[in-house]
Protein backbone atom coordinates (compact mmCIF):
# COMPACT_ATOMS: atom_id res chain seq x y z
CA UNK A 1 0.00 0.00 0.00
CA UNK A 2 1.57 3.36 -1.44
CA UNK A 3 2.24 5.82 2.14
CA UNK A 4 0.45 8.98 1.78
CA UNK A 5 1.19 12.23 2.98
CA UNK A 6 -1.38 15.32 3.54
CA UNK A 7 -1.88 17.31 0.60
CA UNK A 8 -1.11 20.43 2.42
CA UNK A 9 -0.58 23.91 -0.17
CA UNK A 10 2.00 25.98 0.67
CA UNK A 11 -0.45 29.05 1.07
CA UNK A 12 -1.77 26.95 4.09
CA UNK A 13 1.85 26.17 5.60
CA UNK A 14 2.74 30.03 5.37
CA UNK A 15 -0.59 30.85 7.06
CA UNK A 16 0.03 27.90 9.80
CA UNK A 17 3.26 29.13 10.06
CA UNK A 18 2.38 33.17 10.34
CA UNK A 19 -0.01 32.27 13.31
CA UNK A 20 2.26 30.43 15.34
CA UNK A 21 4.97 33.07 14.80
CA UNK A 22 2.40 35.76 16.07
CA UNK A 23 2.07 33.09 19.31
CA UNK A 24 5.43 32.85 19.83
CA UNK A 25 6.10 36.81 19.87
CA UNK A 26 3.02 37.26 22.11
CA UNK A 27 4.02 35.13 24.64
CA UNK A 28 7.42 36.96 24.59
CA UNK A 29 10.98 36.79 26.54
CA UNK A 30 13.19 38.88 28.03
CA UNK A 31 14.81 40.25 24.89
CA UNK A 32 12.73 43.15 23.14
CA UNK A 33 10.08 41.30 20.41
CA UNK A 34 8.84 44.26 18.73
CA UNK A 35 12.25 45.55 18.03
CA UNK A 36 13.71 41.82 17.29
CA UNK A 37 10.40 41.62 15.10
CA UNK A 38 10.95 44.84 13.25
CA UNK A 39 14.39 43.99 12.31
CA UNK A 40 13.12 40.37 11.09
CA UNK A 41 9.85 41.77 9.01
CA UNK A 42 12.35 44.37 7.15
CA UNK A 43 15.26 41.85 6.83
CA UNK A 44 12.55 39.54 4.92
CA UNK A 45 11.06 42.41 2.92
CA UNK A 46 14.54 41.86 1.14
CA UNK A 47 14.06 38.00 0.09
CA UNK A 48 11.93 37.02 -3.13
CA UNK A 49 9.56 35.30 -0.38
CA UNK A 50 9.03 37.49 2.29
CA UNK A 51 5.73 35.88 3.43
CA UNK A 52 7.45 32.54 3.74
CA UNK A 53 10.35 34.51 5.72
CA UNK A 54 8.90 36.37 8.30
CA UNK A 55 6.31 33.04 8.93
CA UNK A 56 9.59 30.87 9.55
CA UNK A 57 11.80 33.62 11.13
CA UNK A 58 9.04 35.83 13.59
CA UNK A 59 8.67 32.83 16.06
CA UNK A 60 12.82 32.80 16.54
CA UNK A 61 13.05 36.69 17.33
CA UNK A 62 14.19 36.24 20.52
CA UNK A 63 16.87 34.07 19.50
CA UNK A 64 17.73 36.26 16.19
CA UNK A 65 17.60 39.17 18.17
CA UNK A 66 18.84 41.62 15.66
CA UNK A 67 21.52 40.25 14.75
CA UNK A 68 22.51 40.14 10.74
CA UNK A 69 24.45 37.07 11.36
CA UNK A 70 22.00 35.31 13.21
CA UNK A 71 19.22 35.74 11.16
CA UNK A 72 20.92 34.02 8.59
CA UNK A 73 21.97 31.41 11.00
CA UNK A 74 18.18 30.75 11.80
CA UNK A 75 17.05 30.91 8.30
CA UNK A 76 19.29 28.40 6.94
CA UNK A 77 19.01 26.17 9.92
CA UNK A 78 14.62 26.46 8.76
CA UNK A 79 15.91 25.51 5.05
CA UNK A 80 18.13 22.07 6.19
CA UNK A 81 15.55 21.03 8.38
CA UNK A 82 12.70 21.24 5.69
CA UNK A 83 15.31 19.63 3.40
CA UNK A 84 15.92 16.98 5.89
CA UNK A 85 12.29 16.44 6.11
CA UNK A 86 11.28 16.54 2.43
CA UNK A 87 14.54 14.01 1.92
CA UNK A 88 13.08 11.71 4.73
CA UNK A 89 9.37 11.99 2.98
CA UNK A 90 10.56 11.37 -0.61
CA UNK A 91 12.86 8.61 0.92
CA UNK A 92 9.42 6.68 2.21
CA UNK A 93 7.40 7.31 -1.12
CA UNK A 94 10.18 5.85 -3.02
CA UNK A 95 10.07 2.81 -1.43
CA UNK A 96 6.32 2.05 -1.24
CA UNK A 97 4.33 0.43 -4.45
CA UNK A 98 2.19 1.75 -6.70
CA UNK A 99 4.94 4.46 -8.08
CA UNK A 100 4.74 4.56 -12.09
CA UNK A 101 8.72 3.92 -13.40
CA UNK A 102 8.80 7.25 -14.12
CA UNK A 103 8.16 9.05 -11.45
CA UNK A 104 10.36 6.16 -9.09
CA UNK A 105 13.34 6.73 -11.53
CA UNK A 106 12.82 10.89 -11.00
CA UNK A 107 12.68 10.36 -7.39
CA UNK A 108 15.61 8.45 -7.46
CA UNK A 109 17.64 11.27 -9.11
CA UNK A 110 16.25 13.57 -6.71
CA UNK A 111 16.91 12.01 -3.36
CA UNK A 112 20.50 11.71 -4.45
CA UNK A 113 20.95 16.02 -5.61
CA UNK A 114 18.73 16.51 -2.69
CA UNK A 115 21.32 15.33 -0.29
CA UNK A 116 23.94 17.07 -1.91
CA UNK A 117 21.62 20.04 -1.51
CA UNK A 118 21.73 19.09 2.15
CA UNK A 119 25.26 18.81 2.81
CA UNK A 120 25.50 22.14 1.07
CA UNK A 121 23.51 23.60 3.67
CA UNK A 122 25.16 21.95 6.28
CA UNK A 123 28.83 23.43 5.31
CA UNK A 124 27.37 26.44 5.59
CA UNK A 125 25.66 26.54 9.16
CA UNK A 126 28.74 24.70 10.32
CA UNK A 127 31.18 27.91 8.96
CA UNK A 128 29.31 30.83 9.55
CA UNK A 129 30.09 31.28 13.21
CA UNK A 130 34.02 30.29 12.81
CA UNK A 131 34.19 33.63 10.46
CA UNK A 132 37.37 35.17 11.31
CA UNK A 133 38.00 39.29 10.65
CA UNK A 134 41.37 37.87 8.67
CA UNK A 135 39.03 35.86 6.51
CA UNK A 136 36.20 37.19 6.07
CA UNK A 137 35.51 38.01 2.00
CA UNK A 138 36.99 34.23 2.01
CA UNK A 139 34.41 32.76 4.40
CA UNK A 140 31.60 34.65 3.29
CA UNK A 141 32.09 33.95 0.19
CA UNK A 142 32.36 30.22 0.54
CA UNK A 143 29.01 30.30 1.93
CA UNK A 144 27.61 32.12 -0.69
CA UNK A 145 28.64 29.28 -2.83
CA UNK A 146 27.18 26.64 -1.10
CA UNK A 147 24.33 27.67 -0.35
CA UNK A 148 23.99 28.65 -4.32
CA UNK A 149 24.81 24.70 -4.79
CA UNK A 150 22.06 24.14 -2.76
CA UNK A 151 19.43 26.13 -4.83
CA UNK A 152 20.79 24.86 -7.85
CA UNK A 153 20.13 21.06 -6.06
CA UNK A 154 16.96 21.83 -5.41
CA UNK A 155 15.77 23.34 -8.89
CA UNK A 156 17.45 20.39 -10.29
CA UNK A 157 15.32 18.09 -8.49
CA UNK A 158 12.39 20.17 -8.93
CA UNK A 159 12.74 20.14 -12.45
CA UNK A 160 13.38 16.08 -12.77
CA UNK A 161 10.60 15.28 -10.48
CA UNK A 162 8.04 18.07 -11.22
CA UNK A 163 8.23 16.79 -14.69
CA UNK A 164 6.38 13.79 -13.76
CA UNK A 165 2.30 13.36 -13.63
CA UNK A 166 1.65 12.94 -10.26
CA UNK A 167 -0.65 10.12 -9.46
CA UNK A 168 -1.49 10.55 -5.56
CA UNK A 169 -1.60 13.02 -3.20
CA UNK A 170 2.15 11.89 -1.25
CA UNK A 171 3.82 12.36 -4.91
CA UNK A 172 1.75 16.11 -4.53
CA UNK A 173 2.85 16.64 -1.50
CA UNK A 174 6.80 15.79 -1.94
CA UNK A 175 6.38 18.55 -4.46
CA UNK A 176 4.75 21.06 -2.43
CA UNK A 177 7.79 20.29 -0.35
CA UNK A 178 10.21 20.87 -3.05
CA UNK A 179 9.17 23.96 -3.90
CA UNK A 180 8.77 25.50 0.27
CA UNK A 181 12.00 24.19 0.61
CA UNK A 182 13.97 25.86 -2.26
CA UNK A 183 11.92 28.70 -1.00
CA UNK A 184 13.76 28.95 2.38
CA UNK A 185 16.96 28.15 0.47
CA UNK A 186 16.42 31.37 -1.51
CA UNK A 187 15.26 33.36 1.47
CA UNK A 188 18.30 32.25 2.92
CA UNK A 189 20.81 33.11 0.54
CA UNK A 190 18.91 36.89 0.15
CA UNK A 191 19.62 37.05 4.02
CA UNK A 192 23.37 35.93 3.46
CA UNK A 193 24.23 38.78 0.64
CA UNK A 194 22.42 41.05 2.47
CA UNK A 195 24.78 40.05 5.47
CA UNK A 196 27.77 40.04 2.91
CA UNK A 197 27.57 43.03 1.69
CA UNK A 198 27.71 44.76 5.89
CA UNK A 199 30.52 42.76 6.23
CA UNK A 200 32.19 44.24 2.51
């Protein structure tokens, strides 16, 4: 029996999302929210997605603060976890029946450029805090690169895969996942140049 997965849109996850941010900030902490807030809403007026970024970001403010460099810590830790997830989801399909040839062979392809995308993402959580002042146009700009690879992963995959009929609503929903997730990816990099270019 073929798993299946809710056929949620991404218009819904944003919404989800937006409301639990607006929780989050309500409840507050000791660090200022509306000021850690403010700095998040006009950081993400800056991405291609800003809807998807301030519903992802909002509910981290106290941790982001207002920091430049944390905010792009956050939002790429929010892109490898919902790459982690949509690799674990596609992983599951992929092995259950009823998959035309087609579409198994495409999700094949894409489980193995979406774990490259993954480790691209990784690489870069794991160097932006060891940025050194003696390094930094080096640093930064290995980032930049991999977190391009990553986008470039996850357009590949959503082009192989999103080729493909879908015939059920878990092969729907692994691309509704796709696509959120090279969202955040592309939120993420906006954040990054946008820290780059303080640091230049």
């Amino acid at each position: 029996m073929a798993t299946t997965f809710p056929n949620i849109s991404l218009q819904f996850l944003v919404t989800l999302l937006s409301l639990n941010s607006m929780v989050s900030i309500s409840l507050g902490g000791r660090d200022d929210p509306k000021s850690s807030a403010e700095f998040i809403t006009t950081s993400c007026g800056k991405t291609r997605y800003p809807d998807l970024c301030r519903a992802t970001l909002l509910s981290q403010a106290n941790k982001i603060q207002t920091s430049p460099r944390l905010i792009v810590h956050t939002a790429l830790n929010v892109a490898l976890s919902n790459a982690r997830s949509t690799l674990a989801s596609m992983a599951t399909l992929s092995k259950s029946g009823g998959l035309q040839p087609k579409v198994k062979n495409a999700m094949q392809d894409c489980l193995e450029v979406l774990n490259d995308s993954q480790e691209s993402l990784r690489r870069s959580i794991n160097e932006l805090p060891n940025i050194k002042p003696s390094s930094v146009a080096l640093s930064v700009s290995n980032i930049q690169t991999w977190v391009s690879a990553s986008l470039t992963s996850q357009s590949t995959c959503s082009d192989v895969f999103g080729g493909e009929r879908t015939s059920s609503n878990a092969e729907t929903s692994v691309k509704t996942q796709l696509q959120a997730v090279a969202h955040l990816t592309s939120n993420a990099l906006a954040l990054l140049n946008s820290y780059a270019s303080r640091l230049a």
